[in-house]
PDB file of N, CA and C in Angstrom:
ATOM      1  N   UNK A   1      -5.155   8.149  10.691  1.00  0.00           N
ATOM      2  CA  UNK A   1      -5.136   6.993   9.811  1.00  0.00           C
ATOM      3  C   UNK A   1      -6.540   6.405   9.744  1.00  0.00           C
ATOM      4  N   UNK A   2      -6.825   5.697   8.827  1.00  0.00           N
ATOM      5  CA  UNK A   2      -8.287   4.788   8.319  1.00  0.00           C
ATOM      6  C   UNK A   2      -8.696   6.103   7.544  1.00  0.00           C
ATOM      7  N   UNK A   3     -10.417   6.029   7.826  1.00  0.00           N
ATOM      8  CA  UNK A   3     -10.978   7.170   7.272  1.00  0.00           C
ATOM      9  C   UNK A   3     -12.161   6.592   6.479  1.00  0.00           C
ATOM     10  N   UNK A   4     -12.298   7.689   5.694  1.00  0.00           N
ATOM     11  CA  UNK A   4     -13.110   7.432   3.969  1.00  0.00           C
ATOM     12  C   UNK A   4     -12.898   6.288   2.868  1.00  0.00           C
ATOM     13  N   UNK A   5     -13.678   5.457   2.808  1.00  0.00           N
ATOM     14  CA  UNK A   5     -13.271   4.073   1.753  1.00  0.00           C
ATOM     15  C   UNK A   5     -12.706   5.115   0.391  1.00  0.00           C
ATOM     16  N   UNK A   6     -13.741   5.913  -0.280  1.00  0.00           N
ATOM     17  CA  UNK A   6     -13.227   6.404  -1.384  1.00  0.00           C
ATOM     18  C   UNK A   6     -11.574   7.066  -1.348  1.00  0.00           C
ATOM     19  N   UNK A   7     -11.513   7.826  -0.492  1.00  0.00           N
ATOM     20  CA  UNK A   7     -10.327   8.245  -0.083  1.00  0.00           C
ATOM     21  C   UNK A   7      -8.934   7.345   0.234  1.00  0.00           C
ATOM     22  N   UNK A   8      -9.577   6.386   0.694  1.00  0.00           N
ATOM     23  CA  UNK A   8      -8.342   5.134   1.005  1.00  0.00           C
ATOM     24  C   UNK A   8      -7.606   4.314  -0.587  1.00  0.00           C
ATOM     25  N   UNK A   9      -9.329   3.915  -0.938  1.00  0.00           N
ATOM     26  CA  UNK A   9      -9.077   3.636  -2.348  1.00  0.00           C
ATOM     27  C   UNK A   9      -7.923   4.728  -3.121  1.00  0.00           C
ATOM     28  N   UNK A  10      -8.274   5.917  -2.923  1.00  0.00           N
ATOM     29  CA  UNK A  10      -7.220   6.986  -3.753  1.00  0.00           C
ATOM     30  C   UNK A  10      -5.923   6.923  -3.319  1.00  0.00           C
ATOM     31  N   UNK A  11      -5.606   6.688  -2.248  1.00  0.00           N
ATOM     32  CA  UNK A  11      -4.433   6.926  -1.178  1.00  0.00           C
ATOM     33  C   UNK A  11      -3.608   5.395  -2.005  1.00  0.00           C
ATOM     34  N   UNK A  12      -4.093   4.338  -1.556  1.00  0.00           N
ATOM     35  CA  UNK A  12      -3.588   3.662  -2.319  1.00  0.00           C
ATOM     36  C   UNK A  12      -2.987   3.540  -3.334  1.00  0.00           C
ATOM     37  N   UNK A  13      -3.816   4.027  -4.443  1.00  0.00           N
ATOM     38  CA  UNK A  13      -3.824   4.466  -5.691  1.00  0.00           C
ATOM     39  C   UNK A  13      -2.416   5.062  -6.558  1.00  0.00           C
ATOM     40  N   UNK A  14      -2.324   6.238  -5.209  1.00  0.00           N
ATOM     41  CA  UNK A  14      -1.271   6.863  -4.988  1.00  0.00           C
ATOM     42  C   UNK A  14      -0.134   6.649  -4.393  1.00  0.00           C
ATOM     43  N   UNK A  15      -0.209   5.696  -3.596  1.00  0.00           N
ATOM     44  CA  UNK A  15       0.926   4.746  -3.519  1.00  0.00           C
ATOM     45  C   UNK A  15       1.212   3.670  -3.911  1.00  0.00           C
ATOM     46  N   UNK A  16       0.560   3.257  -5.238  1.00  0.00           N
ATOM     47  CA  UNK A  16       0.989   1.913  -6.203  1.00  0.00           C
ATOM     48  C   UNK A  16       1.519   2.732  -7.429  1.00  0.00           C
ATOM     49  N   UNK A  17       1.610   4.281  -7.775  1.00  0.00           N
ATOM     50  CA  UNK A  17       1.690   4.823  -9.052  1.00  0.00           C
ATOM     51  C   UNK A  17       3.440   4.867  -8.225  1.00  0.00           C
ATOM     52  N   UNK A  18       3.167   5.499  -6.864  1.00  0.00           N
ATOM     53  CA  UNK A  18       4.556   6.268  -6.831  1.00  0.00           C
ATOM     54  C   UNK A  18       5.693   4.897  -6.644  1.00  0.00           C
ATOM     55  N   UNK A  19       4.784   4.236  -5.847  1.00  0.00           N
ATOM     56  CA  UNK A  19       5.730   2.274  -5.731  1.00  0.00           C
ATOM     57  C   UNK A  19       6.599   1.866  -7.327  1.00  0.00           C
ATOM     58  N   UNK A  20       5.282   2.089  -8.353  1.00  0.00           N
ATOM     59  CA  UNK A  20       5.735   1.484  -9.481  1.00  0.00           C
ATOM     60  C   UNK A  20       6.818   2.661 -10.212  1.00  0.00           C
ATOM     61  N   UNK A  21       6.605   3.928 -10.398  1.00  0.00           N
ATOM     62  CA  UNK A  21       7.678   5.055 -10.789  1.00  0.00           C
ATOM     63  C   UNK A  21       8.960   4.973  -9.845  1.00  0.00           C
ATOM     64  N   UNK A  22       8.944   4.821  -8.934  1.00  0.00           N
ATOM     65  CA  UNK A  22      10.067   4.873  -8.259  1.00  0.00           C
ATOM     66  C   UNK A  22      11.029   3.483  -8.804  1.00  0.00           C
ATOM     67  N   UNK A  23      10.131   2.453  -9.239  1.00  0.00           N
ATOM     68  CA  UNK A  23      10.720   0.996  -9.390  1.00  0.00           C
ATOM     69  C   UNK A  23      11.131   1.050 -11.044  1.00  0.00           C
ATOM     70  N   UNK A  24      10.325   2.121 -11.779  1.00  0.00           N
ATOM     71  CA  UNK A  24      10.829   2.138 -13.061  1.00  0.00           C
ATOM     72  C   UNK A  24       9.611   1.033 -14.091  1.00  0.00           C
ATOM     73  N   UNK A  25       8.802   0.916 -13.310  1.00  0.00           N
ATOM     74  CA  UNK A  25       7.575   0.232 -14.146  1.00  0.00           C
ATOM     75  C   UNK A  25       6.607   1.052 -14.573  1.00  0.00           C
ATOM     76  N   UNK A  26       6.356   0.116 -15.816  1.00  0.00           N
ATOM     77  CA  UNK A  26       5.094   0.816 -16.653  1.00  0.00           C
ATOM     78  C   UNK A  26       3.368  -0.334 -15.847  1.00  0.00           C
ATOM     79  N   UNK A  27       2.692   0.472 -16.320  1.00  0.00           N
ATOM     80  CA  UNK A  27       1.568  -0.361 -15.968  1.00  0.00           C
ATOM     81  C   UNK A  27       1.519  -1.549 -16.935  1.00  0.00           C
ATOM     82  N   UNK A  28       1.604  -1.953 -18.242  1.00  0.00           N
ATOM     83  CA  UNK A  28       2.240  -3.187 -18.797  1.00  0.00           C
ATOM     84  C   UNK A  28       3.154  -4.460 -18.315  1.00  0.00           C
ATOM     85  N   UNK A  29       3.911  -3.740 -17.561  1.00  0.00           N
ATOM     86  CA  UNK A  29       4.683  -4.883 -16.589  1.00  0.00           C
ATOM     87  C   UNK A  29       3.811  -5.672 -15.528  1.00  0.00           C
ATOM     88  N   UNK A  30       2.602  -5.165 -15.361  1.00  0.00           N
ATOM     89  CA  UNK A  30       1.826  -5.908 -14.366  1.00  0.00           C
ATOM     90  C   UNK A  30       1.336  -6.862 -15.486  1.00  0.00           C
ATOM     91  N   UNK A  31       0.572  -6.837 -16.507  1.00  0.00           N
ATOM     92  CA  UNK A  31      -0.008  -7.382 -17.477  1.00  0.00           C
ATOM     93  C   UNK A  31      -0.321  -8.713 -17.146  1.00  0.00           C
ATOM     94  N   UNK A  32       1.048  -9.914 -16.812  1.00  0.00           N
ATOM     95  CA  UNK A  32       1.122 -10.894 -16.744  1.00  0.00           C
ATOM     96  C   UNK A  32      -0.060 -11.634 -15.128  1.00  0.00           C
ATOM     97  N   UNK A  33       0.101 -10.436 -14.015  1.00  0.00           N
ATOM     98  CA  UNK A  33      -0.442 -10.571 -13.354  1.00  0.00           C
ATOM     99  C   UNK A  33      -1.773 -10.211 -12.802  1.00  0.00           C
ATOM    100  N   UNK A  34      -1.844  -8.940 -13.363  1.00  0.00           N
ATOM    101  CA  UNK A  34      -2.916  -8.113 -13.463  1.00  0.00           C
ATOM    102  C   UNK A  34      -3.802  -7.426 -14.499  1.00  0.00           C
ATOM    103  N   UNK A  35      -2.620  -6.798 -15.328  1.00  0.00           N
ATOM    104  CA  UNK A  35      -3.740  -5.998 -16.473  1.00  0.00           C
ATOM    105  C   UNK A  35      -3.756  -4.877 -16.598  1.00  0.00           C
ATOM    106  N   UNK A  36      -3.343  -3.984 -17.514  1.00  0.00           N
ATOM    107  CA  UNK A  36      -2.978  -2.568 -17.313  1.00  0.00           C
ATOM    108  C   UNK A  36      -4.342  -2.569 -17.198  1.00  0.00           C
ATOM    109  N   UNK A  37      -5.200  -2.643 -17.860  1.00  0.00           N
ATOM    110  CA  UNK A  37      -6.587  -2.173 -17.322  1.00  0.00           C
ATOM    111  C   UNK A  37      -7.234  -2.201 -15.664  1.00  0.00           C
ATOM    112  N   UNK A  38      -6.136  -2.853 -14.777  1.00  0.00           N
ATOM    113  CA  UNK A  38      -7.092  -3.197 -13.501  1.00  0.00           C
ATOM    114  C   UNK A  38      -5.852  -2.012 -13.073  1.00  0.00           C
ATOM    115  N   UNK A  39      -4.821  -2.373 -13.005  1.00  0.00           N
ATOM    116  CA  UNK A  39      -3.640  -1.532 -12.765  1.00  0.00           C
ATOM    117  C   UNK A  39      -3.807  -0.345 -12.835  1.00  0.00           C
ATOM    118  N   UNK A  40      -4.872   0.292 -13.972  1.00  0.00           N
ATOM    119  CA  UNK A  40      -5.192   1.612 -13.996  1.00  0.00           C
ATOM    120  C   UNK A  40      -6.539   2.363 -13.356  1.00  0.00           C
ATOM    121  N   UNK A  41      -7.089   1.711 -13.354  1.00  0.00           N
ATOM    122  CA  UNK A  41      -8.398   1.278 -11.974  1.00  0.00           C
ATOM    123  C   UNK A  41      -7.575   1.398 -10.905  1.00  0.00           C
ATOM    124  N   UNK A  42      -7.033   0.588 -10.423  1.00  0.00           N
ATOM    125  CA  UNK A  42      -6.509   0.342  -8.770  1.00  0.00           C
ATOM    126  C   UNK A  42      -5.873   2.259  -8.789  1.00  0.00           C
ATOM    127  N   UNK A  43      -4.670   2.665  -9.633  1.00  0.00           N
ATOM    128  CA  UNK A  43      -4.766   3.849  -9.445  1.00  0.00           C
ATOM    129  C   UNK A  43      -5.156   4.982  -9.233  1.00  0.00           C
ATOM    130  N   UNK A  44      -6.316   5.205 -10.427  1.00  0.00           N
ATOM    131  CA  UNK A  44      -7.133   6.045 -10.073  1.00  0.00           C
ATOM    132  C   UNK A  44      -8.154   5.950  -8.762  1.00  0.00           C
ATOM    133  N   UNK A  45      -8.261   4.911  -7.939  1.00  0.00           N
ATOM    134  CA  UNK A  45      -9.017   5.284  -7.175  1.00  0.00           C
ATOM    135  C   UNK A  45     -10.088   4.067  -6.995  1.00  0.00           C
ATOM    136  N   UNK A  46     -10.478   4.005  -8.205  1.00  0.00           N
ATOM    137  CA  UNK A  46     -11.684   3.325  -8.607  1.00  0.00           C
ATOM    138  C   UNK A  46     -11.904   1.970  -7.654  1.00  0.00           C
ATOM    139  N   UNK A  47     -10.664   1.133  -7.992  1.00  0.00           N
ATOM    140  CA  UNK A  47     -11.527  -0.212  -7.403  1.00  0.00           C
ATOM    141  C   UNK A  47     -10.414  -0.415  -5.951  1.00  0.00           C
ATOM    142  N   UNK A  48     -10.357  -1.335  -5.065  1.00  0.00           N
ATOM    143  CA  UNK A  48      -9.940  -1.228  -4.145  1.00  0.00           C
ATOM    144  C   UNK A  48      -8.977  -3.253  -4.247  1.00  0.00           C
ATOM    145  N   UNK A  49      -7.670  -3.120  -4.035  1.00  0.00           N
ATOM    146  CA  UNK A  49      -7.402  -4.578  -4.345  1.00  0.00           C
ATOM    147  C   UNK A  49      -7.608  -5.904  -3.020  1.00  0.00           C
ATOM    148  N   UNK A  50      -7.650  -6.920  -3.378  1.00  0.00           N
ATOM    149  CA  UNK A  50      -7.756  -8.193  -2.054  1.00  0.00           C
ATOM    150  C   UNK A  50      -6.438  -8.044  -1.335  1.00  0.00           C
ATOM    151  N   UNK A  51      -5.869  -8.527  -0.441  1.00  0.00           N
ATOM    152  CA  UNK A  51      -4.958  -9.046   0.169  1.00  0.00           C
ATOM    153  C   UNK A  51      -4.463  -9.882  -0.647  1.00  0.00           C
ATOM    154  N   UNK A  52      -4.653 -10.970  -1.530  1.00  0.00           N
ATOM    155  CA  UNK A  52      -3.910 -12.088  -2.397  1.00  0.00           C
ATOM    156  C   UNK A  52      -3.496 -10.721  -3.647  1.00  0.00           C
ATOM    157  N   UNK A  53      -4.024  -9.425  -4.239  1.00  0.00           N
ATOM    158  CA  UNK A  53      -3.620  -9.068  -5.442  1.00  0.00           C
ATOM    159  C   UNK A  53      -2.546  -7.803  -4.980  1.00  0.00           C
ATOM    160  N   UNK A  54      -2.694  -7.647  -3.143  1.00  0.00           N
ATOM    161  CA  UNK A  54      -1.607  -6.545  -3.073  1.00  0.00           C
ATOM    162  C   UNK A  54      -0.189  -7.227  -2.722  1.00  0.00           C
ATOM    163  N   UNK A  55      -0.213  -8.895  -2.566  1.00  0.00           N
ATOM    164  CA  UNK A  55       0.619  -9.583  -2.110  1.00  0.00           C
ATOM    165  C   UNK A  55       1.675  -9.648  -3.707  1.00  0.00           C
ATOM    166  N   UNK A  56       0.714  -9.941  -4.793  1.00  0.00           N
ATOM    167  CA  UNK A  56       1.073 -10.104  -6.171  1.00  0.00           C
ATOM    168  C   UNK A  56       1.645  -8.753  -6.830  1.00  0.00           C
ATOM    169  N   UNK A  57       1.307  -7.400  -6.168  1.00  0.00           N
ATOM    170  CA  UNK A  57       1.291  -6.398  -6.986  1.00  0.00           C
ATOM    171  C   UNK A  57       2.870  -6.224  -6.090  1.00  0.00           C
ATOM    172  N   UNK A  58       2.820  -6.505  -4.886  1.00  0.00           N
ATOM    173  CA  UNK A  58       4.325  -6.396  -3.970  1.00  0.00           C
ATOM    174  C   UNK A  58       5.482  -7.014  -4.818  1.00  0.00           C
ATOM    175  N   UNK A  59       5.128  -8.584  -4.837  1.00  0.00           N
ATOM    176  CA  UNK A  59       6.015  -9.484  -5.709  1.00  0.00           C
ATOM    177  C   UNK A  59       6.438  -8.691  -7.073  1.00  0.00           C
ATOM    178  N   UNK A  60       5.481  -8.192  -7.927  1.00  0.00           N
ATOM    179  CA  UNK A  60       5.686  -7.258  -9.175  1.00  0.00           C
ATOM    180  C   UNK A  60       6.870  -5.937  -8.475  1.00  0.00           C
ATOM    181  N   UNK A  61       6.508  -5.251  -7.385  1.00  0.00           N
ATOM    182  CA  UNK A  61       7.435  -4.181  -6.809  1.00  0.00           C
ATOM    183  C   UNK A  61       8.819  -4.621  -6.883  1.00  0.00           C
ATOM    184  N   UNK A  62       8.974  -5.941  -6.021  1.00  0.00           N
ATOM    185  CA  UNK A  62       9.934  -6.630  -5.467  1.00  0.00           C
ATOM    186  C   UNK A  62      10.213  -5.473  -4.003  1.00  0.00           C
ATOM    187  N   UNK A  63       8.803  -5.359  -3.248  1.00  0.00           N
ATOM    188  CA  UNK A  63       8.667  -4.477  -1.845  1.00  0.00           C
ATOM    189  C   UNK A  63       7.974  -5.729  -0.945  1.00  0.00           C
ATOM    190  N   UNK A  64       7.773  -4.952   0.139  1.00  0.00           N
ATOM    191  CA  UNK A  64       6.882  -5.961   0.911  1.00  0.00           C
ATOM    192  C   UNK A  64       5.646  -5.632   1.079  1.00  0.00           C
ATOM    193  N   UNK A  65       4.617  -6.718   0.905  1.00  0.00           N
ATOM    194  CA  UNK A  65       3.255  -5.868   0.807  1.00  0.00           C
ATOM    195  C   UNK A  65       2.961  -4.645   2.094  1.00  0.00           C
ATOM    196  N   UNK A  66       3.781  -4.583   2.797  1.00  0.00           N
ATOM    197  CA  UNK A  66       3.232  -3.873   4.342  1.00  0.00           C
ATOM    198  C   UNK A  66       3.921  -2.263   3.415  1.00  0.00           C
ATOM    199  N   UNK A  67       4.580  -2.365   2.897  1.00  0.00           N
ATOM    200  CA  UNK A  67       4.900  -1.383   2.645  1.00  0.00           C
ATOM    201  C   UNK A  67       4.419  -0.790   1.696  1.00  0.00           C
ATOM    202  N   UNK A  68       3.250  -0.936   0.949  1.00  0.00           N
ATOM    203  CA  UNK A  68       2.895  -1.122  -0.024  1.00  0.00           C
ATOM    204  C   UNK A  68       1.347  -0.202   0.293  1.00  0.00           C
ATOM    205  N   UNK A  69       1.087  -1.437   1.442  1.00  0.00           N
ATOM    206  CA  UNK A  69      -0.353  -0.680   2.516  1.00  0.00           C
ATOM    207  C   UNK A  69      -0.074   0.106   3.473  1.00  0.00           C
ATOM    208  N   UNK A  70       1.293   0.686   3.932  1.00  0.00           N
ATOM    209  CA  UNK A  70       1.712   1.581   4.428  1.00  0.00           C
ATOM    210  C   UNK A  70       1.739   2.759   4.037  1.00  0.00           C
ATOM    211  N   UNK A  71       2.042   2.554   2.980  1.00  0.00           N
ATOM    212  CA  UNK A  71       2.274   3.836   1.798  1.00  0.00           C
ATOM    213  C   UNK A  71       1.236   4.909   1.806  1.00  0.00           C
ATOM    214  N   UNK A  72       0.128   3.622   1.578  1.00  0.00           N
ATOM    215  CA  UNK A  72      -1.325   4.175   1.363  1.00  0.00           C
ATOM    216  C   UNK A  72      -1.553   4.819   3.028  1.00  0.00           C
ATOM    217  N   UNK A  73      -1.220   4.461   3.862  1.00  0.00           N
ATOM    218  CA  UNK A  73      -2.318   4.528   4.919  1.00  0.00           C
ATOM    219  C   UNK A  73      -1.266   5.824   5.376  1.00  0.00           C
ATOM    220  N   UNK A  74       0.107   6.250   4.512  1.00  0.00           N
ATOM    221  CA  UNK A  74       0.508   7.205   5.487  1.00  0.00           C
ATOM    222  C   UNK A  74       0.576   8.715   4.393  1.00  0.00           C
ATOM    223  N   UNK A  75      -0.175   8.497   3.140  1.00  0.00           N
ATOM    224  CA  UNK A  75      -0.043   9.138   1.973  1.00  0.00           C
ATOM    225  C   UNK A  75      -0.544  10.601   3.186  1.00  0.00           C
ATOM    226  N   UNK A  76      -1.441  10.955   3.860  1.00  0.00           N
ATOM    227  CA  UNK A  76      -1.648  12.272   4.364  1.00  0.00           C
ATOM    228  C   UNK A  76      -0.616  12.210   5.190  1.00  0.00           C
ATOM    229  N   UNK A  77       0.466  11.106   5.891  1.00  0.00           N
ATOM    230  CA  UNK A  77       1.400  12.034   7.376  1.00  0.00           C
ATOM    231  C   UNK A  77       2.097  13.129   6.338  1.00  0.00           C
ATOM    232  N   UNK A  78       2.622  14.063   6.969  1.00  0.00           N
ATOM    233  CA  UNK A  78       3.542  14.727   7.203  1.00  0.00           C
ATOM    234  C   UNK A  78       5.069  14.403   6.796  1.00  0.00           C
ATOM    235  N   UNK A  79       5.571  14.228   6.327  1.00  0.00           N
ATOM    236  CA  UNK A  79       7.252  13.750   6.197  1.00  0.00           C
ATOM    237  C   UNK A  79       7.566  14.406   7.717  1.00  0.00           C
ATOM    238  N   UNK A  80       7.825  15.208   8.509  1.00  0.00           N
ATOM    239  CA  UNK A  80       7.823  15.813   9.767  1.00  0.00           C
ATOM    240  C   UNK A  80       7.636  14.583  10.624  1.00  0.00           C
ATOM    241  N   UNK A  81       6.406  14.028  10.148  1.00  0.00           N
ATOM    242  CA  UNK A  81       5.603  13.132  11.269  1.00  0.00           C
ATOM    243  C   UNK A  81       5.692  11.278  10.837  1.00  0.00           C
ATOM    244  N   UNK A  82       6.394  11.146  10.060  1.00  0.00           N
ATOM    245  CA  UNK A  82       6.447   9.790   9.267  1.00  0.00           C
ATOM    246  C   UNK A  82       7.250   9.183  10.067  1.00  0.00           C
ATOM    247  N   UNK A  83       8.401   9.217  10.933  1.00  0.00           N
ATOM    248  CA  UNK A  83       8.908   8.729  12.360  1.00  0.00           C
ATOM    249  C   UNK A  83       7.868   8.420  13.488  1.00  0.00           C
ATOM    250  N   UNK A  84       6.728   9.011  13.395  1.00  0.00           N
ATOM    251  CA  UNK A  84       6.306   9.369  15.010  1.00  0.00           C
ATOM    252  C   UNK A  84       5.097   8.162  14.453  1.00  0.00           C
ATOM    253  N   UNK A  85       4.458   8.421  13.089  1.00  0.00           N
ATOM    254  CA  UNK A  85       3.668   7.321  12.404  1.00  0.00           C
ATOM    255  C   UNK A  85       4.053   5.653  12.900  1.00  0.00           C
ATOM    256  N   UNK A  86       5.178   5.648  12.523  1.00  0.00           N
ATOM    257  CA  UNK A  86       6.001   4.740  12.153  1.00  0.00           C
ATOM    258  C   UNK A  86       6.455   3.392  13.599  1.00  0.00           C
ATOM    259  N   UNK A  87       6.933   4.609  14.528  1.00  0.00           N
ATOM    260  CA  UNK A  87       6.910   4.426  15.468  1.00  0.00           C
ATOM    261  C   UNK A  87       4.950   3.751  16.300  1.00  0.00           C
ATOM    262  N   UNK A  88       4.295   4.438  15.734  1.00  0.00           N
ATOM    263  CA  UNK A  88       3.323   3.810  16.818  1.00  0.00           C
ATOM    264  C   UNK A  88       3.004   2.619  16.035  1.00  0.00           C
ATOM    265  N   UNK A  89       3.017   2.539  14.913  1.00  0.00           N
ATOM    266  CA  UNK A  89       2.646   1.136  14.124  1.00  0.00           C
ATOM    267  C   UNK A  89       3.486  -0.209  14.768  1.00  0.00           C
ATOM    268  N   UNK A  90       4.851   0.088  14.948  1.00  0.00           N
ATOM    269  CA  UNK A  90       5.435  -0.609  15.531  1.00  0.00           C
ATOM    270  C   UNK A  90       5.211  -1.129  16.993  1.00  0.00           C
ATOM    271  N   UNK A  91       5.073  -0.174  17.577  1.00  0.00           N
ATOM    272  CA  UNK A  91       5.013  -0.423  18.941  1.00  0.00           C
ATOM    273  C   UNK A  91       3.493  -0.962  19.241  1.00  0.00           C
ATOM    274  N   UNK A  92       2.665  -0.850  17.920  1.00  0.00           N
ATOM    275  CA  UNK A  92       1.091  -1.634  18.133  1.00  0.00           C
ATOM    276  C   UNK A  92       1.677  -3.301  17.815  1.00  0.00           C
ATOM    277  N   UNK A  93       1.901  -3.042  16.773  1.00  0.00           N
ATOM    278  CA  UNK A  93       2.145  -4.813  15.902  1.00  0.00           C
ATOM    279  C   UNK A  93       2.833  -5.561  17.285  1.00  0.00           C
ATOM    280  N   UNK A  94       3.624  -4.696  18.331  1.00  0.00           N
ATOM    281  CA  UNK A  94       4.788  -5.109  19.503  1.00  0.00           C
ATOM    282  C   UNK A  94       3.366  -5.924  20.254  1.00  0.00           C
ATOM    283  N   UNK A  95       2.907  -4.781  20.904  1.00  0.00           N
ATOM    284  CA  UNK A  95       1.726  -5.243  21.643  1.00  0.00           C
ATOM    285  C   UNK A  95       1.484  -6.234  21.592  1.00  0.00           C
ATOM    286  N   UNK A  96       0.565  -6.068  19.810  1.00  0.00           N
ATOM    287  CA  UNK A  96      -0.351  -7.444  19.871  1.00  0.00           C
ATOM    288  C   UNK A  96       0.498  -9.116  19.586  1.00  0.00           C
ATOM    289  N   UNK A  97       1.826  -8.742  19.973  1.00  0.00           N
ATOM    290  CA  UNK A  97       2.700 -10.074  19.911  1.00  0.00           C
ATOM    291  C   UNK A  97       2.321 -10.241  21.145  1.00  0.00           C
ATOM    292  N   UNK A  98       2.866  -9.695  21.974  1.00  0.00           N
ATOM    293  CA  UNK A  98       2.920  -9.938  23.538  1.00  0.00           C
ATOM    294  C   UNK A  98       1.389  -9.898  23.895  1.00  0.00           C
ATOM    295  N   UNK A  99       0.694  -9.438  23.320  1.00  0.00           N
ATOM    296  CA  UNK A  99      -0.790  -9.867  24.088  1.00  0.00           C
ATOM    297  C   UNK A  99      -0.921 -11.651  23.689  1.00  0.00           C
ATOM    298  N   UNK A 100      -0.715 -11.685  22.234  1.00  0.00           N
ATOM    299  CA  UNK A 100      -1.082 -12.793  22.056  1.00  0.00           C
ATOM    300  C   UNK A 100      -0.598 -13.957  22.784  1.00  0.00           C
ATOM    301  N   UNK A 101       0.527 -13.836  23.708  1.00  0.00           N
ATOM    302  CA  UNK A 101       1.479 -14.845  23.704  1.00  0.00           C
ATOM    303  C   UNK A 101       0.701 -15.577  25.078  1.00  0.00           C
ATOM    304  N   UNK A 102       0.582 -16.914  25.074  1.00  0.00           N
ATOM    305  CA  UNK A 102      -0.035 -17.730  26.066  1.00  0.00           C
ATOM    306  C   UNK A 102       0.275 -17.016  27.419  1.00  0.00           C
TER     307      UNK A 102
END
C-alpha cells in the first residue's frame, strides 16, 4: 500500500469510476457538486481530490468516504488477499485507539 503519487492519483481514479458504475451514475450527476469536467480529471488520473471533495464525492455515492479511499489504496490487492488487507487496516485504526487513550 502507498507508493507512487501518479499511480495513487490513477488508483483512485479507478475507484471513483467503478464507485460511480456500480451506483448507476453518470459523471453529470456530480455536476451540482463538482463538474463533469473535474469528475473526469479526478478519473483519469490527472488531478488528485482534498479530503472536503472526497467527503462530497462519498455523499454523491451515498458510501463512506473510507471506502471510497480504500478502494483506491486496495485497487492492486488481490481479491485472494482483500481479507488479510482488510484485516490489518483494522487492527491498525484498533491500535491507534488504544494508543491514544490517556
Amino acid at each position: 500500500m502507498g507508493g507512487n503519487p501518479s499511480k495513487l492519483r490513477r488508483d483512485f481514479g479507478r475507484a471513483l469510476r467503478q464507485a460511480r458504475k456500480a451506483k448507476g451514475l453518470t459523471q453529470e450527476d456530480f455536476a451540482l457538486s463538482s463538474g463533469r469536467t473535474y469528475i473526469s480529471s479526478l478519473e483519469r488520473g490527472i488531478k488528485s481530490p482534498t479530503l472536503d471533495k472526497i467527503t462530497h464525492l462519498a455523499e454523491t455515492l451515498k458510501i463512506h468516504p473510507l471506502t471510497l479511499i480504500g478502494s483506491a489504496y486496495l485497487q492492486s490487492v488481490r481479491d485472494d488477499q482483500l481479507d488479510q488487507a482488510l484485516a490489518r487496516i483494522i487492527k491498525e485504526l484498533r491500535d491507534m485507539r488504544v494508543a491514544s487513550k490517556p
